[in-house]
PDB file of N, CA and C in Angstrom:
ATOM      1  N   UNK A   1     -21.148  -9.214   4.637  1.00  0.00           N
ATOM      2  CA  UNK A   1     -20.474  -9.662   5.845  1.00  0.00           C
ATOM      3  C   UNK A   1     -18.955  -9.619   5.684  1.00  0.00           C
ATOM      4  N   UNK A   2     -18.407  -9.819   4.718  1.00  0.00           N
ATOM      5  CA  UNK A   2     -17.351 -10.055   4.376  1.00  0.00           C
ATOM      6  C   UNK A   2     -16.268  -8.198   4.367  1.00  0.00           C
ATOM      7  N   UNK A   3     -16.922  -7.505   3.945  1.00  0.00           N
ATOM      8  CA  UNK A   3     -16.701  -6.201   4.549  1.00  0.00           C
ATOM      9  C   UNK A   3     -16.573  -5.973   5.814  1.00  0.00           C
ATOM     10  N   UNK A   4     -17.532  -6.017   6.355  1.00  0.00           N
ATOM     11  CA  UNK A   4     -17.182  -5.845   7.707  1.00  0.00           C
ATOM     12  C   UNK A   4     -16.225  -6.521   8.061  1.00  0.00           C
ATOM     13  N   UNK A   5     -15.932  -7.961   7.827  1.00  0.00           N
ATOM     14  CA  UNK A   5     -14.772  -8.847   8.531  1.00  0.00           C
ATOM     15  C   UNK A   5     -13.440  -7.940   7.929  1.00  0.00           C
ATOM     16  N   UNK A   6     -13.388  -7.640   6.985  1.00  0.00           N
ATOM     17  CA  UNK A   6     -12.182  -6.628   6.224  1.00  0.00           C
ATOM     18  C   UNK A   6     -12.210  -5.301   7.004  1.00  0.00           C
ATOM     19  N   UNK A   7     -12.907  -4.765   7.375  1.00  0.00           N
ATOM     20  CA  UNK A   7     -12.906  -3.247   7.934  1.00  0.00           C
ATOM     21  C   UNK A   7     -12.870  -3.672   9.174  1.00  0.00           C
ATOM     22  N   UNK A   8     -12.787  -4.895  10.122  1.00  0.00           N
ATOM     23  CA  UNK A   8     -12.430  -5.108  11.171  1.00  0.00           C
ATOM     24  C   UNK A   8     -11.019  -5.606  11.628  1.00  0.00           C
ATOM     25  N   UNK A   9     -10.572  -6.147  10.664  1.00  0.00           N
ATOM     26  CA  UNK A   9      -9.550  -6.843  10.347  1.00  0.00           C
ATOM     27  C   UNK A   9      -8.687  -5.653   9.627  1.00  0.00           C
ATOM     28  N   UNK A  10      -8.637  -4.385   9.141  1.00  0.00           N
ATOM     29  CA  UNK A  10      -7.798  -3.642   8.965  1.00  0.00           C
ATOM     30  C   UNK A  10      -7.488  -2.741  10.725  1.00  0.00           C
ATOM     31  N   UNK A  11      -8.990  -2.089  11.072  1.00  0.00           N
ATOM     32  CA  UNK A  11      -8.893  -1.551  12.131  1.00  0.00           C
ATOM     33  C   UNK A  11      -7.965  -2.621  12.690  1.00  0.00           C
ATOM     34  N   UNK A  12      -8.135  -4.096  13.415  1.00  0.00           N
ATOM     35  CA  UNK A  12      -7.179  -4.921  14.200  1.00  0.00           C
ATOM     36  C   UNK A  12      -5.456  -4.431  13.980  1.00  0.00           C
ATOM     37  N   UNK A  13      -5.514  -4.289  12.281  1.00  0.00           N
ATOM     38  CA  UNK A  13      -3.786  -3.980  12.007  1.00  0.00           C
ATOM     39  C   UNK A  13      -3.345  -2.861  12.824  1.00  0.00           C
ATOM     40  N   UNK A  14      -4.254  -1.763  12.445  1.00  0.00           N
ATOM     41  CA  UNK A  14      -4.495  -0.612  12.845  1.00  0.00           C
ATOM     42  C   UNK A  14      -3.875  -0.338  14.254  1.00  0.00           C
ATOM     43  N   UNK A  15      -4.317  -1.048  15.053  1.00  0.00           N
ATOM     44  CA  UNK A  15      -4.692  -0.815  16.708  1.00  0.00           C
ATOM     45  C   UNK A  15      -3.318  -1.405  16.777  1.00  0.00           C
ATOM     46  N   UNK A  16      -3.011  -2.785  16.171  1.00  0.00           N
ATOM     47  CA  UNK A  16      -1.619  -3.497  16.886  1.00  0.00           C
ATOM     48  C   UNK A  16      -0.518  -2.484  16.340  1.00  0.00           C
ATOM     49  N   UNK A  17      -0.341  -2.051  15.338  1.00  0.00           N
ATOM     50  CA  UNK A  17       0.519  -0.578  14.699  1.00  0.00           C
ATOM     51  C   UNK A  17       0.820   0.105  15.836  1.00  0.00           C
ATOM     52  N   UNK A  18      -0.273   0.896  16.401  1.00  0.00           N
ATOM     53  CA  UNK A  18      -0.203   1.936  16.997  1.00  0.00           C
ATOM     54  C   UNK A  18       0.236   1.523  18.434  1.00  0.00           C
ATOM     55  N   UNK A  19       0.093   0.655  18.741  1.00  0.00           N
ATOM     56  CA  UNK A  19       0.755   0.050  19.866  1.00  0.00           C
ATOM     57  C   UNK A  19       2.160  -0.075  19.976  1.00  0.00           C
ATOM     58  N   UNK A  20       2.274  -0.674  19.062  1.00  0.00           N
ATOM     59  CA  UNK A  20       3.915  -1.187  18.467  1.00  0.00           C
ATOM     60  C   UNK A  20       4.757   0.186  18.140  1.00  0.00           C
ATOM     61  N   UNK A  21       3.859   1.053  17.941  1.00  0.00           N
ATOM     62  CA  UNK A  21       4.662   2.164  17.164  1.00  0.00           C
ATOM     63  C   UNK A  21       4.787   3.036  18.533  1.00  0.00           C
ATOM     64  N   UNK A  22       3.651   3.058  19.170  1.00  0.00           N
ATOM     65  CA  UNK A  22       3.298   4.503  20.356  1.00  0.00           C
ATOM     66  C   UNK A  22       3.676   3.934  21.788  1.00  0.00           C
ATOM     67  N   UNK A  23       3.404   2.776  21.817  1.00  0.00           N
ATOM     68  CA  UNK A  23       3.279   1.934  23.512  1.00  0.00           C
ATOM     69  C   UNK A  23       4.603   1.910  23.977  1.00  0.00           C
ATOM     70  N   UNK A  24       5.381   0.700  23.087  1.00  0.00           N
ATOM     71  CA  UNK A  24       6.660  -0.311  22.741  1.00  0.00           C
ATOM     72  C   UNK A  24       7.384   1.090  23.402  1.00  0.00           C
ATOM     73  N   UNK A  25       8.214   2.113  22.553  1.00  0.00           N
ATOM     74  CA  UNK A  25       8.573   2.908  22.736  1.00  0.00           C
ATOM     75  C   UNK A  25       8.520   3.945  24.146  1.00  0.00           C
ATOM     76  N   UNK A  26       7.704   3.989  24.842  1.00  0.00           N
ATOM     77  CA  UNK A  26       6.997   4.813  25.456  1.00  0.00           C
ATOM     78  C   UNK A  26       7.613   3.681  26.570  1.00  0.00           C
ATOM     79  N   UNK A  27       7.294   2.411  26.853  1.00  0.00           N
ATOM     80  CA  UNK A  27       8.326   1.573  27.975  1.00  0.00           C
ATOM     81  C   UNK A  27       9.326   1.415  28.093  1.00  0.00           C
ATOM     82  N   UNK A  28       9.707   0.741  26.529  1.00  0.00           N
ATOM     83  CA  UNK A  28      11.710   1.145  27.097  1.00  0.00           C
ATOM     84  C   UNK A  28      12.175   2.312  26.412  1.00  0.00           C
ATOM     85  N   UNK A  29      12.225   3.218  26.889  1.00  0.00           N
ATOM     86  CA  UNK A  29      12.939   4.707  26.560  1.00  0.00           C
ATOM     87  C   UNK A  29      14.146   4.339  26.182  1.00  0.00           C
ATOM     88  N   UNK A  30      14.413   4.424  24.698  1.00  0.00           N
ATOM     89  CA  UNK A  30      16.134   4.124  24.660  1.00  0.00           C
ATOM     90  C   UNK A  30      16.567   3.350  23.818  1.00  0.00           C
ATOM     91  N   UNK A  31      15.250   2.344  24.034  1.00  0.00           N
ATOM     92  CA  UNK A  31      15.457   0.884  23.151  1.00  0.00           C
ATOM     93  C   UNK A  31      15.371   0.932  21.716  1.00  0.00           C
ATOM     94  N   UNK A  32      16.427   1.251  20.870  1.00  0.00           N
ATOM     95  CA  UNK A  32      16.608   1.068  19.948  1.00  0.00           C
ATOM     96  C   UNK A  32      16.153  -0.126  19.294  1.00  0.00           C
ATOM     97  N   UNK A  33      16.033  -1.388  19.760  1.00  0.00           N
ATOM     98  CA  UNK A  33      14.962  -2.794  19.516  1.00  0.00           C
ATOM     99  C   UNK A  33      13.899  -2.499  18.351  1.00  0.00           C
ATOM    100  N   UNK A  34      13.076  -1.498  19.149  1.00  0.00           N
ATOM    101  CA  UNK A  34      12.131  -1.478  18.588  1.00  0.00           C
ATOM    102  C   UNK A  34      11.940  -1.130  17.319  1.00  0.00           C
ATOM    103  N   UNK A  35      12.834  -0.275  17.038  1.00  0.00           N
ATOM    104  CA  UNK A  35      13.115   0.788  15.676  1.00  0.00           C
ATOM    105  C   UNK A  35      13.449  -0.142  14.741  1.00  0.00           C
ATOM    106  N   UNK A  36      14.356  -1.118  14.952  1.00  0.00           N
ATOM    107  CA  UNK A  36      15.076  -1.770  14.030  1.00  0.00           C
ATOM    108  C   UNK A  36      14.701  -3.218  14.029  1.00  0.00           C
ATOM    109  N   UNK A  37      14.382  -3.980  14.928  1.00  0.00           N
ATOM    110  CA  UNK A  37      13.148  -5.269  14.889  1.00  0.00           C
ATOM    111  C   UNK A  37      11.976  -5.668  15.536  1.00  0.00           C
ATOM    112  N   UNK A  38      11.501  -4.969  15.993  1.00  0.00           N
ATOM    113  CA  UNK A  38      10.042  -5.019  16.640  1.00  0.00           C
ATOM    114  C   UNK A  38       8.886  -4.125  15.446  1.00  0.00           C
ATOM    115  N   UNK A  39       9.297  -3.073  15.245  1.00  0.00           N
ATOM    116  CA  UNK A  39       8.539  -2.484  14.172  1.00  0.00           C
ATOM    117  C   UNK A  39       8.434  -3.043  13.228  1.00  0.00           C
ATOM    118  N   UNK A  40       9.552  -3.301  11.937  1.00  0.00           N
ATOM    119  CA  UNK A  40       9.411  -4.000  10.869  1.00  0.00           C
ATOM    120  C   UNK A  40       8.918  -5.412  10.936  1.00  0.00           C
ATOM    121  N   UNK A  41       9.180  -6.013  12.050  1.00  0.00           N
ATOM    122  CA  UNK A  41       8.158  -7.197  12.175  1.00  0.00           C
ATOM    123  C   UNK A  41       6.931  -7.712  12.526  1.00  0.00           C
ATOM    124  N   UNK A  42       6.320  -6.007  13.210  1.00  0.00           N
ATOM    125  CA  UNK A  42       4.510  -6.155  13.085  1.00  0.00           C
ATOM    126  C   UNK A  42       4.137  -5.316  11.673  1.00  0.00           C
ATOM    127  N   UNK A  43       5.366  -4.504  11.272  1.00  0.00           N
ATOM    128  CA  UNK A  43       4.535  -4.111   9.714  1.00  0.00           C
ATOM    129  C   UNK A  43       4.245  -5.219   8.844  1.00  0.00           C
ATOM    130  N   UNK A  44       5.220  -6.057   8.793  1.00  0.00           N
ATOM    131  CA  UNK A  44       5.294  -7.272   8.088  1.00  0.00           C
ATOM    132  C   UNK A  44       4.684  -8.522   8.198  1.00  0.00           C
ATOM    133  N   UNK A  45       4.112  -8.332   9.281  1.00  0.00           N
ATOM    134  CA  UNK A  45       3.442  -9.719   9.807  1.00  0.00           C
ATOM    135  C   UNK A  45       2.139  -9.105   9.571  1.00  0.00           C
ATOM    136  N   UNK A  46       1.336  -8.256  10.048  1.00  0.00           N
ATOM    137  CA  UNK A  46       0.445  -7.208   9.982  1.00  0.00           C
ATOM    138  C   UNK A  46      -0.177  -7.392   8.576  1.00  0.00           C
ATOM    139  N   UNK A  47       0.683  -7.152   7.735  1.00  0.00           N
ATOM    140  CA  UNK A  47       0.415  -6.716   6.353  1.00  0.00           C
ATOM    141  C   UNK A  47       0.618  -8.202   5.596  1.00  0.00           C
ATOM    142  N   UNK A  48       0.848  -8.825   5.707  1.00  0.00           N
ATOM    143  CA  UNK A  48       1.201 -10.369   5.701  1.00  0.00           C
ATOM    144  C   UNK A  48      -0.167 -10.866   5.657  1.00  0.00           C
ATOM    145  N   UNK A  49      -1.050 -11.199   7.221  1.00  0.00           N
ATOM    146  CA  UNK A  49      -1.841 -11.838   7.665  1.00  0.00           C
ATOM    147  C   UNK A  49      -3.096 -10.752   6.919  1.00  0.00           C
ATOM    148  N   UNK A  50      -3.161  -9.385   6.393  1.00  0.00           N
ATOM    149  CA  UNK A  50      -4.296  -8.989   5.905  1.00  0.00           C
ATOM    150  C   UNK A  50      -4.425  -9.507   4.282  1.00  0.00           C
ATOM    151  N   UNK A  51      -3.391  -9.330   3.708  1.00  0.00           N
ATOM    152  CA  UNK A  51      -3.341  -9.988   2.720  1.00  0.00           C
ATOM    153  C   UNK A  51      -3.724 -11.370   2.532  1.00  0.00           C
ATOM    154  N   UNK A  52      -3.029 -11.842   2.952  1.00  0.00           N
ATOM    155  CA  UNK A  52      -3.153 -13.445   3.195  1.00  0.00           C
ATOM    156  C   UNK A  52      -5.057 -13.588   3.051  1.00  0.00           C
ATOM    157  N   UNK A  53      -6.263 -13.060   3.931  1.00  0.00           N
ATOM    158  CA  UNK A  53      -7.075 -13.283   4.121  1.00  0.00           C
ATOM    159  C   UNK A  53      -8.172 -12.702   2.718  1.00  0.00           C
ATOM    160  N   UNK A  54      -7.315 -11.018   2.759  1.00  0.00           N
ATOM    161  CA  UNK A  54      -8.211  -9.877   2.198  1.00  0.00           C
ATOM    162  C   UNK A  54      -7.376  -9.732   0.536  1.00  0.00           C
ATOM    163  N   UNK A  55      -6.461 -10.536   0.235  1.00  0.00           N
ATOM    164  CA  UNK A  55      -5.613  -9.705  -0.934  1.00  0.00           C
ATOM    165  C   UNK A  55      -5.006  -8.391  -0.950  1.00  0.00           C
ATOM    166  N   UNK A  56      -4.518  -8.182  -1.620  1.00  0.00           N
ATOM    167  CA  UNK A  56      -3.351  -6.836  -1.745  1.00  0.00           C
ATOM    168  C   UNK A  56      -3.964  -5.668  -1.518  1.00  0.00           C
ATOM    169  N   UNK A  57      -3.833  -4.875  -0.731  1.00  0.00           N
ATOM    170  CA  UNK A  57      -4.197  -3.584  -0.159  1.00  0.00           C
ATOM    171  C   UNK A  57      -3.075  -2.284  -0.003  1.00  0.00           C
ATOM    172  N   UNK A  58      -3.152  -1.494  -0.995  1.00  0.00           N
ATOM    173  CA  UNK A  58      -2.281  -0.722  -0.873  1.00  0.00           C
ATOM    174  C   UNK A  58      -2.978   0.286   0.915  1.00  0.00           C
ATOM    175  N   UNK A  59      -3.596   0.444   0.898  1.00  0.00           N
ATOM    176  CA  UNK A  59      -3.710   1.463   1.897  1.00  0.00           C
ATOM    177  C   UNK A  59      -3.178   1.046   3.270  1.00  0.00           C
ATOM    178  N   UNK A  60      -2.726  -0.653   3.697  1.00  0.00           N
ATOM    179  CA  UNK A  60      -1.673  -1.149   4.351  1.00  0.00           C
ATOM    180  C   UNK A  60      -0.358  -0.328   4.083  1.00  0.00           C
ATOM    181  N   UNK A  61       0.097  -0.670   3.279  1.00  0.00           N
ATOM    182  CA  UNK A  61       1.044   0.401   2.935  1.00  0.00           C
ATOM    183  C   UNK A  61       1.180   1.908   3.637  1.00  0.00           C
ATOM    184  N   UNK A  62      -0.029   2.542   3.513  1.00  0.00           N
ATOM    185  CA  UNK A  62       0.392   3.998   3.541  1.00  0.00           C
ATOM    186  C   UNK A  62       0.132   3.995   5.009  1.00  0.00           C
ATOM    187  N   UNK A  63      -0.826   3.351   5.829  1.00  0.00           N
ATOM    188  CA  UNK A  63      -1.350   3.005   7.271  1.00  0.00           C
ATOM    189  C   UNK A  63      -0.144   3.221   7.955  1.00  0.00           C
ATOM    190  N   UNK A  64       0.828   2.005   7.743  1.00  0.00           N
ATOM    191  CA  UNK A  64       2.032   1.618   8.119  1.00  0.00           C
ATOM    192  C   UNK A  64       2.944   2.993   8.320  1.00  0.00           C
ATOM    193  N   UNK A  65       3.120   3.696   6.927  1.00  0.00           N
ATOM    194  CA  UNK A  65       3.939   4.545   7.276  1.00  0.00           C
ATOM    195  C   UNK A  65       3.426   5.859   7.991  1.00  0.00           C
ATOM    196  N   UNK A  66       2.472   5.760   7.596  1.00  0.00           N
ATOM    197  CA  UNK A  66       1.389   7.354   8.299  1.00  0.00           C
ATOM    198  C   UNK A  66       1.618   7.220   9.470  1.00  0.00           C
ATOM    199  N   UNK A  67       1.702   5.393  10.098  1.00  0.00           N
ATOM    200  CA  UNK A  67       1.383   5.661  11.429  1.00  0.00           C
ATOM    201  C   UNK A  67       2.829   5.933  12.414  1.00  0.00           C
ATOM    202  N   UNK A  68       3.706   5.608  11.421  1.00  0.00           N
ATOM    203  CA  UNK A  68       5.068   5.567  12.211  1.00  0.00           C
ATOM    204  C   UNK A  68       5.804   7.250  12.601  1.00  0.00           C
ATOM    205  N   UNK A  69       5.339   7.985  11.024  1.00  0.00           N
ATOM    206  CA  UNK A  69       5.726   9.534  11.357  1.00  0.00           C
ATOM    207  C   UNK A  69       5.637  10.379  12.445  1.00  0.00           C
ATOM    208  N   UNK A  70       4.383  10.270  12.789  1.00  0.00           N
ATOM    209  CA  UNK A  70       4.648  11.059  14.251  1.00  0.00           C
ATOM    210  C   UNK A  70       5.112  10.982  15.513  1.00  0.00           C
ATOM    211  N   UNK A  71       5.815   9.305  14.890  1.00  0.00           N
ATOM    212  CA  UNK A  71       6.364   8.964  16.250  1.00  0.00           C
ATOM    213  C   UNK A  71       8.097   9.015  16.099  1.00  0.00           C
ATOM    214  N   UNK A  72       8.490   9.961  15.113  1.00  0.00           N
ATOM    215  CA  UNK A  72       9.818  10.574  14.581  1.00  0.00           C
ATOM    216  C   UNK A  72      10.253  11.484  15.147  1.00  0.00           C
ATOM    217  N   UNK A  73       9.105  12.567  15.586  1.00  0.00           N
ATOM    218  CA  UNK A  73       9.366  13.920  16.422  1.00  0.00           C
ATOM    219  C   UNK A  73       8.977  13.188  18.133  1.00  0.00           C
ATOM    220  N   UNK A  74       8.143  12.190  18.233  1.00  0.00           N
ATOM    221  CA  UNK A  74       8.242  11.854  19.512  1.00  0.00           C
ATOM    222  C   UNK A  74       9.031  10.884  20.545  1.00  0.00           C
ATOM    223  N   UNK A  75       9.685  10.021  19.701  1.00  0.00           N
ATOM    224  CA  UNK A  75      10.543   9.567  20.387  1.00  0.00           C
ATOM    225  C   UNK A  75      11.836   8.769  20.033  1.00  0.00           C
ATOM    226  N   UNK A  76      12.069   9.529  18.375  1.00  0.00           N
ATOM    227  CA  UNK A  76      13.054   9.456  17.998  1.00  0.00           C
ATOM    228  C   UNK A  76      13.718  11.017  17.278  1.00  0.00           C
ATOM    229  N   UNK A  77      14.423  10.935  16.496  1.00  0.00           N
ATOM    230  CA  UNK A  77      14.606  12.481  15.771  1.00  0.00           C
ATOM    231  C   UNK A  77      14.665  12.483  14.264  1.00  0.00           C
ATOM    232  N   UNK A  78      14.682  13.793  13.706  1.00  0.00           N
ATOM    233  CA  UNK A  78      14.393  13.609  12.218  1.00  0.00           C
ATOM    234  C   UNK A  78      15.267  12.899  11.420  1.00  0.00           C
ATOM    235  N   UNK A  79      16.277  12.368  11.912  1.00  0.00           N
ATOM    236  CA  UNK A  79      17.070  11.032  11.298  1.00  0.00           C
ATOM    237  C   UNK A  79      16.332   9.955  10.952  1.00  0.00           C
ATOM    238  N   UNK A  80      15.515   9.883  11.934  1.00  0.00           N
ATOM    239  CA  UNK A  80      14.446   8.651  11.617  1.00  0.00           C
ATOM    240  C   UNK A  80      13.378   8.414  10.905  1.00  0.00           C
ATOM    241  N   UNK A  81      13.105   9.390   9.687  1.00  0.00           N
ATOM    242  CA  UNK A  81      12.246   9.696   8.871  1.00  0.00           C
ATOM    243  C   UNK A  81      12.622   8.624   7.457  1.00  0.00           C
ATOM    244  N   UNK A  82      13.685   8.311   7.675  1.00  0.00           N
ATOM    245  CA  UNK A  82      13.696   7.252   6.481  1.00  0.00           C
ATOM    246  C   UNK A  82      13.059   5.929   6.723  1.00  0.00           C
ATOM    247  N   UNK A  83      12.720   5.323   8.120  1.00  0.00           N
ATOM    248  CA  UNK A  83      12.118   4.194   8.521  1.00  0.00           C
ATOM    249  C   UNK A  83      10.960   4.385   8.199  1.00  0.00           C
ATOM    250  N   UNK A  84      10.107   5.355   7.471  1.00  0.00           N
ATOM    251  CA  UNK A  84       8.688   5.660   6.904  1.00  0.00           C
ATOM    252  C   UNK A  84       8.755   5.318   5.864  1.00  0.00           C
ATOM    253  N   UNK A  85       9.959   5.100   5.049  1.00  0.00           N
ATOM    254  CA  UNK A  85      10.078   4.582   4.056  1.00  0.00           C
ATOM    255  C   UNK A  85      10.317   2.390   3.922  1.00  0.00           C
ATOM    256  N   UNK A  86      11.502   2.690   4.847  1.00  0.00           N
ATOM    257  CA  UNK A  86      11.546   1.289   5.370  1.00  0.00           C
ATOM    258  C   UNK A  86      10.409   0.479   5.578  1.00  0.00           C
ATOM    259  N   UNK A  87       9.547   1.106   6.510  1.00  0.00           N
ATOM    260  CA  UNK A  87       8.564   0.234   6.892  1.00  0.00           C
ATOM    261  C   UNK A  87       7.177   0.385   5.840  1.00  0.00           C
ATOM    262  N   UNK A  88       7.073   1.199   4.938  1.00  0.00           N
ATOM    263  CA  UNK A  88       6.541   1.375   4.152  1.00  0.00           C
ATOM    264  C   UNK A  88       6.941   0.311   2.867  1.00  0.00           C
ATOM    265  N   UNK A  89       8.202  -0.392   2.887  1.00  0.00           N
ATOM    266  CA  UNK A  89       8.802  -1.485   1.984  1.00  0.00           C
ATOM    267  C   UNK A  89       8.449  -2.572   2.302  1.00  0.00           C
ATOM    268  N   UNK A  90       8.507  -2.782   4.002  1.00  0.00           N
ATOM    269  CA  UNK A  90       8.092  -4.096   5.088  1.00  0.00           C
ATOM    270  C   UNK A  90       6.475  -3.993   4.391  1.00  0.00           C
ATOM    271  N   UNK A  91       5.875  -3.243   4.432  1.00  0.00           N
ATOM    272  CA  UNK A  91       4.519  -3.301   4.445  1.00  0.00           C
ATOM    273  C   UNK A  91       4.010  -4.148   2.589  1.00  0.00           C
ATOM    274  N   UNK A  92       4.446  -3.307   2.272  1.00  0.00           N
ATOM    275  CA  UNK A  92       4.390  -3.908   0.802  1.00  0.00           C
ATOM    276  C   UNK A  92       5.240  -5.151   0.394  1.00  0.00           C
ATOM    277  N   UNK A  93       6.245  -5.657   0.876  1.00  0.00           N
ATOM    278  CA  UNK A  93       6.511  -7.053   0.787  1.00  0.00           C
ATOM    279  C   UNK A  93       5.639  -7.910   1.520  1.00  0.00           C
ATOM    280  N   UNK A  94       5.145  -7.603   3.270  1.00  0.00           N
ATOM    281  CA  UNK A  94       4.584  -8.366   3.548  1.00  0.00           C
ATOM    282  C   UNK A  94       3.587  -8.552   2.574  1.00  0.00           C
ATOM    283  N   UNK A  95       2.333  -7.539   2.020  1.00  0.00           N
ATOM    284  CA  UNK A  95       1.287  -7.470   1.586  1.00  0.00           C
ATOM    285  C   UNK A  95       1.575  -8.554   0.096  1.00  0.00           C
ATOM    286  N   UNK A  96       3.131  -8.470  -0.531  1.00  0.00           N
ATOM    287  CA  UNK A  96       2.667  -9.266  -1.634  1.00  0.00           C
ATOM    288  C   UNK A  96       2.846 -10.426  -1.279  1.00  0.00           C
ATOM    289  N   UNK A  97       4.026 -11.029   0.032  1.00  0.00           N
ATOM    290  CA  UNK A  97       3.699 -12.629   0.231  1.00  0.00           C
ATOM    291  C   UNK A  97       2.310 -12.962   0.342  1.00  0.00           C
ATOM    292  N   UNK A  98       1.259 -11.766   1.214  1.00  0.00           N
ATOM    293  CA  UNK A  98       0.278 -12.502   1.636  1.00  0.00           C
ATOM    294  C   UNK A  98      -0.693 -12.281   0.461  1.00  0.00           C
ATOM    295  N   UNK A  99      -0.255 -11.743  -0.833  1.00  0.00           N
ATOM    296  CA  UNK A  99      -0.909 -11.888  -1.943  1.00  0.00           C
ATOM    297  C   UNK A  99      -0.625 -13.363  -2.304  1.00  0.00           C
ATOM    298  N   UNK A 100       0.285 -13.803  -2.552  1.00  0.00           N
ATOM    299  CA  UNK A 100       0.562 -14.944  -3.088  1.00  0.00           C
ATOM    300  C   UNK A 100      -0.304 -15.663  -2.166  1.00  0.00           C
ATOM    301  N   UNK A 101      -0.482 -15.750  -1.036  1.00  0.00           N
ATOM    302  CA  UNK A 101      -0.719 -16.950  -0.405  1.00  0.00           C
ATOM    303  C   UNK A 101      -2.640 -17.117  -0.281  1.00  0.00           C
ATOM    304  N   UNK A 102      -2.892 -15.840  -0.771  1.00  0.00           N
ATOM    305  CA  UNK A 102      -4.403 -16.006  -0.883  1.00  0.00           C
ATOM    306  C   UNK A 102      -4.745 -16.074  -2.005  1.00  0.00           C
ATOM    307  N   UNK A 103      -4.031 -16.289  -3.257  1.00  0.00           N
ATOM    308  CA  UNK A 103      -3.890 -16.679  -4.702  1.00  0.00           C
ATOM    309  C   UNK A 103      -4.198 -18.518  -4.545  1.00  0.00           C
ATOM    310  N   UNK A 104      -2.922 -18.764  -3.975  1.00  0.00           N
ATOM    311  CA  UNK A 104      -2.693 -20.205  -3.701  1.00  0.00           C
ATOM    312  C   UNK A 104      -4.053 -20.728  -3.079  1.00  0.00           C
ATOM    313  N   UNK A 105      -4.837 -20.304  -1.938  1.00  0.00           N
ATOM    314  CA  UNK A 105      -5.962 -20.848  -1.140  1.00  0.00           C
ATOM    315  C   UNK A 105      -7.046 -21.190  -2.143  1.00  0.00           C
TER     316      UNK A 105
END
């Protein structure tokens, strides 16, 4: 059971990502917001709250940045290829607070 709650609970990260990454963007045309604090704060919270439950998951990590790349050629430009890295850092800090905190439980 406990799998499944984990493979549901990644898909959940999953879905709010792609929102945040594909949606956000796609309404305010322009909004730089998103790039610079709306993103890094669902990678981080995201990767935070899976940890927290599931322990350290690198494939949070790569999710995070996989999912942000194609949205470099779509609604930003190849300048913005270093935030795959960025948020790929967000992802792995969140993931080790929420290591610690499911250590602590």
């Amino acid at each position: 059971m406990e799998k499944v709650n984990k493979n549901k609970s990644m898909l959940i990260n999953t879905a709010v990502l792609i929102v945040v990454f594909y949606l956000i963007p796609l309404l305010f045309k322009g909004s730089i917001a998103s790039l610079f604090l709306i993103n890094p704060l669902a990678v981080l919270i995201c990767s935070l709250i899976y940890s927290k439950y599931y322990n350290f998951n690198l494939l949070t990590v790569i999710i995070s940045a996989a999912l942000f790349y194609p949205t470099i050629y779509m609604f930003y430009n190849e300048s913005a290829w270093i935030y795959v890295v960025f948020y790929a850092i967000f992802s792995l800090v969140g993931n080790l607070i929420g290591c610690v905190l499911h250590q602590k439980k």
